[in-house]
Structures are given as C-alpha cells and as structure tokens.
N, C-alpha and C. Protein backbone atom coordinates (compact mmCIF):
# COMPACT_ATOMS: atom_id res chain seq x y z
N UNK A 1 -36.60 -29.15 1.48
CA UNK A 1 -35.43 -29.10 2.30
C UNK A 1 -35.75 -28.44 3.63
N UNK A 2 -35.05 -28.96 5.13
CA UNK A 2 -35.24 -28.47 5.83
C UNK A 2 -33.99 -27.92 6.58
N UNK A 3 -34.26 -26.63 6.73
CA UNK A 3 -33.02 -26.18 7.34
C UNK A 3 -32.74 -26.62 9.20
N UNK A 4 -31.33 -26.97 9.65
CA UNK A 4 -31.10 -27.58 10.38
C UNK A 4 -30.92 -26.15 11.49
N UNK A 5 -31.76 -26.15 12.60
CA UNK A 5 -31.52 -24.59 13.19
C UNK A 5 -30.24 -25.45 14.81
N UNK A 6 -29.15 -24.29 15.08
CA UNK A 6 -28.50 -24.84 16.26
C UNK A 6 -28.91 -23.50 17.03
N UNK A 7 -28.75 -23.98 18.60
CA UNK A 7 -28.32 -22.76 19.07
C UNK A 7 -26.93 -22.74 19.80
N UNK A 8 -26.83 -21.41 19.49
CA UNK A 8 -25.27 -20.89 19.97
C UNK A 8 -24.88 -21.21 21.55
N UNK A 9 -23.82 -21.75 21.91
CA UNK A 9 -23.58 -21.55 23.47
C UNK A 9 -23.47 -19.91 23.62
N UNK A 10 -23.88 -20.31 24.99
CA UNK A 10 -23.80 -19.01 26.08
C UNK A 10 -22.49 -18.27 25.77
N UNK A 11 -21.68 -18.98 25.93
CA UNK A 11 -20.38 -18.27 25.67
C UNK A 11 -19.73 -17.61 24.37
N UNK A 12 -20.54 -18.06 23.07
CA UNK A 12 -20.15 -17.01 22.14
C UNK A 12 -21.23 -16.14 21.39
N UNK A 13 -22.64 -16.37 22.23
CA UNK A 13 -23.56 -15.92 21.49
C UNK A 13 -23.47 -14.04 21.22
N UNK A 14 -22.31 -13.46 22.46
CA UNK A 14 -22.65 -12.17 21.84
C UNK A 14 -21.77 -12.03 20.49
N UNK A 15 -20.95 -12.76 20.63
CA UNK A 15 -19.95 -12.35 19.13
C UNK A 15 -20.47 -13.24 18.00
N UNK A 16 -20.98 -14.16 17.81
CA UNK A 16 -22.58 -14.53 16.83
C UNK A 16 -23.07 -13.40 16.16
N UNK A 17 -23.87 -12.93 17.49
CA UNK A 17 -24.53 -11.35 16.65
C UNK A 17 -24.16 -10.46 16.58
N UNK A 18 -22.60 -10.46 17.00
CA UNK A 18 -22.06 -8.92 16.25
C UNK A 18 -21.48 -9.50 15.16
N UNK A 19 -20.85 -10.72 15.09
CA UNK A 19 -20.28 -11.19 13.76
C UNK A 19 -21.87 -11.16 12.71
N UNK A 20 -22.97 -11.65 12.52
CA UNK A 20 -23.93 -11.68 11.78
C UNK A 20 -24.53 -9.85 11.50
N UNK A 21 -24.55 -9.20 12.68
CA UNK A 21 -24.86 -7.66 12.56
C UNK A 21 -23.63 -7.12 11.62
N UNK A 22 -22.81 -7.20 11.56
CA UNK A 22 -21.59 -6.73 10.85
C UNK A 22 -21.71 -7.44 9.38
N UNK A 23 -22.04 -8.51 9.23
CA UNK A 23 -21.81 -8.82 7.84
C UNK A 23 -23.10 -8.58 7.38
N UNK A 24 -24.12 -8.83 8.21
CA UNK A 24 -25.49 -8.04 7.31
C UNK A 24 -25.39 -6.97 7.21
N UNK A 25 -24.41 -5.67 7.38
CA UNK A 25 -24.38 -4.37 7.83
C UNK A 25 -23.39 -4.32 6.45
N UNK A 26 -22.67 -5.00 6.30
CA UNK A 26 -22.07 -4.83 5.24
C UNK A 26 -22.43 -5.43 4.03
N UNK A 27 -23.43 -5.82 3.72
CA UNK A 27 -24.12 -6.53 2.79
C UNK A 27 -23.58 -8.10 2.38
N UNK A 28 -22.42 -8.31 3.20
CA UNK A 28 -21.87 -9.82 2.75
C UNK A 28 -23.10 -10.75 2.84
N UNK A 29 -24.03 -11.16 3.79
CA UNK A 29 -24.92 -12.15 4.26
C UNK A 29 -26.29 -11.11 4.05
N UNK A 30 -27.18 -11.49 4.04
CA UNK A 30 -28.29 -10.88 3.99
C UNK A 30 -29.55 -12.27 4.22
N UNK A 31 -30.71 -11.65 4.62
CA UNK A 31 -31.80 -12.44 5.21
C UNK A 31 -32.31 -13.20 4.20
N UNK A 32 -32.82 -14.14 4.26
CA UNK A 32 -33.95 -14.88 3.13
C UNK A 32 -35.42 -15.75 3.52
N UNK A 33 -36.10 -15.76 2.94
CA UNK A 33 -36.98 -17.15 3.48
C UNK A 33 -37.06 -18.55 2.73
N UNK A 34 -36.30 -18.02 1.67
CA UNK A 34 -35.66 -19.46 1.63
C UNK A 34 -34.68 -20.22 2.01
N UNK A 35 -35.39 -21.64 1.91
CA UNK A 35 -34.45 -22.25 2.91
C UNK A 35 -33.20 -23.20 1.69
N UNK A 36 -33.74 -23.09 0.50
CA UNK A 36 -32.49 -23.67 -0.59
C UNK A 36 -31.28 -22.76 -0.56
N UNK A 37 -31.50 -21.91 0.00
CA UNK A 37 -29.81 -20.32 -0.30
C UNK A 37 -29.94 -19.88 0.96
N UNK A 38 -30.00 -21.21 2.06
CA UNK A 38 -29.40 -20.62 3.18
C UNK A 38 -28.18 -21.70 3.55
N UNK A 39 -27.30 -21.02 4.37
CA UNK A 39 -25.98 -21.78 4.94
C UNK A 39 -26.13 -21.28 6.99
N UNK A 40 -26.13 -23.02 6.96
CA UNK A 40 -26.10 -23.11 8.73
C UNK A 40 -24.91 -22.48 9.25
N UNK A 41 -25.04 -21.33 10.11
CA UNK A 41 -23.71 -20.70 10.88
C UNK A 41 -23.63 -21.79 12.16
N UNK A 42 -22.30 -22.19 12.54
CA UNK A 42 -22.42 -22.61 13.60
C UNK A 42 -21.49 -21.97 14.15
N UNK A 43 -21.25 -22.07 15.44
CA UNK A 43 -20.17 -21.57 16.16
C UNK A 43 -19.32 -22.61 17.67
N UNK A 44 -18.28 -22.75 17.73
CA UNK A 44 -17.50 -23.73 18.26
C UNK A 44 -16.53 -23.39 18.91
N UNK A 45 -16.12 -23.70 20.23
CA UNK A 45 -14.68 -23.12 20.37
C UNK A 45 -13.48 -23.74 19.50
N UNK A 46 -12.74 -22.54 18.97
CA UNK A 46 -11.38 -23.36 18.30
C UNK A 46 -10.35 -24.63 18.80
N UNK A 47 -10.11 -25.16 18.26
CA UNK A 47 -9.34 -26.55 18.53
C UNK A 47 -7.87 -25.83 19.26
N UNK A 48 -7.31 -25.17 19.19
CA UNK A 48 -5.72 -25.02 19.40
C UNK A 48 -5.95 -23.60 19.93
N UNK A 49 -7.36 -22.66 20.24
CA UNK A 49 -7.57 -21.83 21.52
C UNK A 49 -8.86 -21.85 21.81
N UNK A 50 -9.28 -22.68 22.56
CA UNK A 50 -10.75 -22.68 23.55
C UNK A 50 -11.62 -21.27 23.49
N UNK A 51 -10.69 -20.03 23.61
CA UNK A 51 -11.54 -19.23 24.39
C UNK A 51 -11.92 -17.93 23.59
N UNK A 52 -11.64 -18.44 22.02
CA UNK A 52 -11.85 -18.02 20.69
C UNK A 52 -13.00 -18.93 20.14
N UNK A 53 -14.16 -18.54 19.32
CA UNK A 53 -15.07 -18.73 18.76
C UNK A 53 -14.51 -19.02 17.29
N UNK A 54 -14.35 -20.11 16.44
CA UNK A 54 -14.53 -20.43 15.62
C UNK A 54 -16.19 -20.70 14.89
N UNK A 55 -16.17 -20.24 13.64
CA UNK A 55 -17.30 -20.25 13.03
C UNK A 55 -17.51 -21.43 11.68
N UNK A 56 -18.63 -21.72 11.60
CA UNK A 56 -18.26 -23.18 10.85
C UNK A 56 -19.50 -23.20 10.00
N UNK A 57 -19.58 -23.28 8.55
CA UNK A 57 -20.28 -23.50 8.03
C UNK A 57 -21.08 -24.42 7.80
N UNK A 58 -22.03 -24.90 7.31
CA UNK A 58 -23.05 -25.90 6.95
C UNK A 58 -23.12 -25.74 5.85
N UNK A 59 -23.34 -25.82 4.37
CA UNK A 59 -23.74 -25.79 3.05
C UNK A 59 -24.59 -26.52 2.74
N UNK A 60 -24.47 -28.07 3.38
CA UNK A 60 -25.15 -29.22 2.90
C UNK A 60 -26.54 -28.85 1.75
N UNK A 61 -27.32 -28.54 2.67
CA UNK A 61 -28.46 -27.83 1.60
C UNK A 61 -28.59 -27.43 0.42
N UNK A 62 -27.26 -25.98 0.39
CA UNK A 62 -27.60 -25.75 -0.51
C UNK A 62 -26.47 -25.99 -1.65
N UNK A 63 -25.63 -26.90 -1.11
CA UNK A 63 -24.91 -27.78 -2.42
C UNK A 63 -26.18 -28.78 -2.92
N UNK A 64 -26.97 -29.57 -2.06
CA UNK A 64 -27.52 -30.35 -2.71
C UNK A 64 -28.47 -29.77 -4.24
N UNK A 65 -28.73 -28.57 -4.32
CA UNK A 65 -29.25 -28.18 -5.25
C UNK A 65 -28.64 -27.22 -6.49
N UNK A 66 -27.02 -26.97 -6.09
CA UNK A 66 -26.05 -26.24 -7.09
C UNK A 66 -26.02 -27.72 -8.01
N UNK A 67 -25.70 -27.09 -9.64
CA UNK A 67 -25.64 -27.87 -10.49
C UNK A 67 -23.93 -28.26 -10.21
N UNK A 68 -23.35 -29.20 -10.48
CA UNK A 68 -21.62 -29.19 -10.52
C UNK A 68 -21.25 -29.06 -11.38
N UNK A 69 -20.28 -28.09 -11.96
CA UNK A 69 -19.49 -27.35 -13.27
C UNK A 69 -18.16 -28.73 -13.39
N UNK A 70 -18.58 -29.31 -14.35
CA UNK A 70 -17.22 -30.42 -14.16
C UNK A 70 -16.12 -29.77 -15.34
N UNK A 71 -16.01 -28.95 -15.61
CA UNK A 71 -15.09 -28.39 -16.51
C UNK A 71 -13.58 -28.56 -15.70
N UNK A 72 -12.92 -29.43 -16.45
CA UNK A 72 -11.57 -29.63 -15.80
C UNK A 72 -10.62 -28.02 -16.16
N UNK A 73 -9.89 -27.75 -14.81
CA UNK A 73 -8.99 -26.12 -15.25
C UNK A 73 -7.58 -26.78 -16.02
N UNK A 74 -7.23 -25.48 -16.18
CA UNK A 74 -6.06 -25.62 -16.90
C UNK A 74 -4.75 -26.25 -16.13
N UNK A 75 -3.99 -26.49 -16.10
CA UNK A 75 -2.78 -26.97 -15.37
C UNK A 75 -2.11 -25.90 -15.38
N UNK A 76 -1.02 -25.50 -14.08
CA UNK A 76 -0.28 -24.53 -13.95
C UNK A 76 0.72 -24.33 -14.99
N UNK A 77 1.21 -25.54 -15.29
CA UNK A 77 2.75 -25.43 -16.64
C UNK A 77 2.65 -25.12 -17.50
N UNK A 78 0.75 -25.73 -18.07
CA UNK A 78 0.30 -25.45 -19.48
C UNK A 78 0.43 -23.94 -19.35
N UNK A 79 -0.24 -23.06 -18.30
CA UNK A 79 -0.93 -22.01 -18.57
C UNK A 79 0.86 -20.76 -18.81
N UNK A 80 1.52 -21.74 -17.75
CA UNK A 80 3.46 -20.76 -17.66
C UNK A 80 3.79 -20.58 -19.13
N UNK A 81 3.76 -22.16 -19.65
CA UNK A 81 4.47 -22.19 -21.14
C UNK A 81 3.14 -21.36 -21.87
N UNK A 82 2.20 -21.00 -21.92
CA UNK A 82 1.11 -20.22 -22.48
C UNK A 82 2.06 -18.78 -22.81
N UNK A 83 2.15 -18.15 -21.70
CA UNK A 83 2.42 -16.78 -20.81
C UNK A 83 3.81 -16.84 -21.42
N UNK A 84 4.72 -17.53 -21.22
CA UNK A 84 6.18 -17.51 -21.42
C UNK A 84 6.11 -17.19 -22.64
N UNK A 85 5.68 -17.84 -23.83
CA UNK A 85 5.76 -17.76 -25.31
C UNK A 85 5.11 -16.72 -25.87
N UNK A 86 4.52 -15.45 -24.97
CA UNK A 86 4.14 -14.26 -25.75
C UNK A 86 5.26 -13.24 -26.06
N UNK A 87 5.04 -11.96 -26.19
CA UNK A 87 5.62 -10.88 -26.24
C UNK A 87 5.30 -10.09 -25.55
N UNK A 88 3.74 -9.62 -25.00
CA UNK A 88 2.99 -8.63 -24.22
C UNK A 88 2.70 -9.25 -23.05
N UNK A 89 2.65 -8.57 -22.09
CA UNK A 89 1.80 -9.53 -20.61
C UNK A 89 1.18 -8.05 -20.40
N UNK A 90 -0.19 -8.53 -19.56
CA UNK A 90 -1.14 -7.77 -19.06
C UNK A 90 -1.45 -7.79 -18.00
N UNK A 91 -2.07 -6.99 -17.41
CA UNK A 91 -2.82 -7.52 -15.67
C UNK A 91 -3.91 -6.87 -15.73
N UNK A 92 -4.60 -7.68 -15.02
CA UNK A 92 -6.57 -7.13 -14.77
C UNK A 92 -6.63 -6.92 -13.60
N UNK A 93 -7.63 -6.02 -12.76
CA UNK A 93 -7.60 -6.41 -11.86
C UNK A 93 -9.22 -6.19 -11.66
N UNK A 94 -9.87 -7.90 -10.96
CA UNK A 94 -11.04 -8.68 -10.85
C UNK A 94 -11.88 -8.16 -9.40
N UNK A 95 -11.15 -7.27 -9.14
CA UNK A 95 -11.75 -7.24 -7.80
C UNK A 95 -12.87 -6.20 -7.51
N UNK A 96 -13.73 -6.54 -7.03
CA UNK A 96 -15.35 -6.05 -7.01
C UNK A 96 -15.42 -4.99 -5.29
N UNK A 97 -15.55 -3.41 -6.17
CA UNK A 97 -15.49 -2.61 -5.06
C UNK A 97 -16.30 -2.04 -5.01
C-alpha cells in the first residue's frame, strides 16, 4: 500500500500543525511507519465558511485491510420492549478516562 501524501495550502498550514501538535500532545494520533494504520489528513476550506479550515479524512488504506464485522445490531424496539419488560434498570458508564 501506498500512502497518498497532500500538501496543505498556505492558508491553513499553521492550524494543520497546531491541530496535529495538539492531538499528538494528547495522545489521540500518534506517529507510525506504517503505512497500513495510517489515515490521510487533509485540509479544505469549509463549504458554508471559506475562511475556516475543515479537516477531512482519507481511510481508504486502511479500510482496505480491516476485516468487516457483518454482525447485524439489534433494532431499537426490540432492545425498548427488552428494557420495558424488566424490573431493575442499570447504567454503565463506558467512557475511557
């Protein structure tokens, strides 16, 4: 696989690398040399404000090599009438801090 390199216009390249310094700074994105678990950043002006930097992903790559989980989900009604017909309800909370 070859990764597709762009370069940034002039006009949003400093907020590029503070947007990329900030999320590598926060561990969201981090470096690799591979090129199967990388995602193309691009950057664009927004459609409905020009003078805002929209950011735009690429995946192509590395969907081509994720397996696809075809497990169909549950339906919303099934899961209500699930929930409705207990006695106890619970809450989790999933979120990774």
């Amino acid at each position: 696989m070859h990764t597709k390199m762009a370069t940034p216009t002039l006009q949003f390249s400093v907020d590029l690398t503070r947007h990329l310094t900030e999320e590598e700074g926060s561990g969201q994105i981090y470096r690799t040399e591979h090129d199967s678990n990388t995602v193309v950043l691009f950057i664009e002006a927004k459609r409905d404000d020009p003078t805002k930097p929209g950011r735009i992903l690429d995946a192509r790559d590395r969907n081509d090599v994720v397996h696809p989980n075809h497990t169909p989900l549950s339906s919303i009604e099934e899961l209500m009438e699930l929930v409705a017909a207990r006695k106890y309800w619970g809450k989790i909370d999933l979120v990774d801090r």
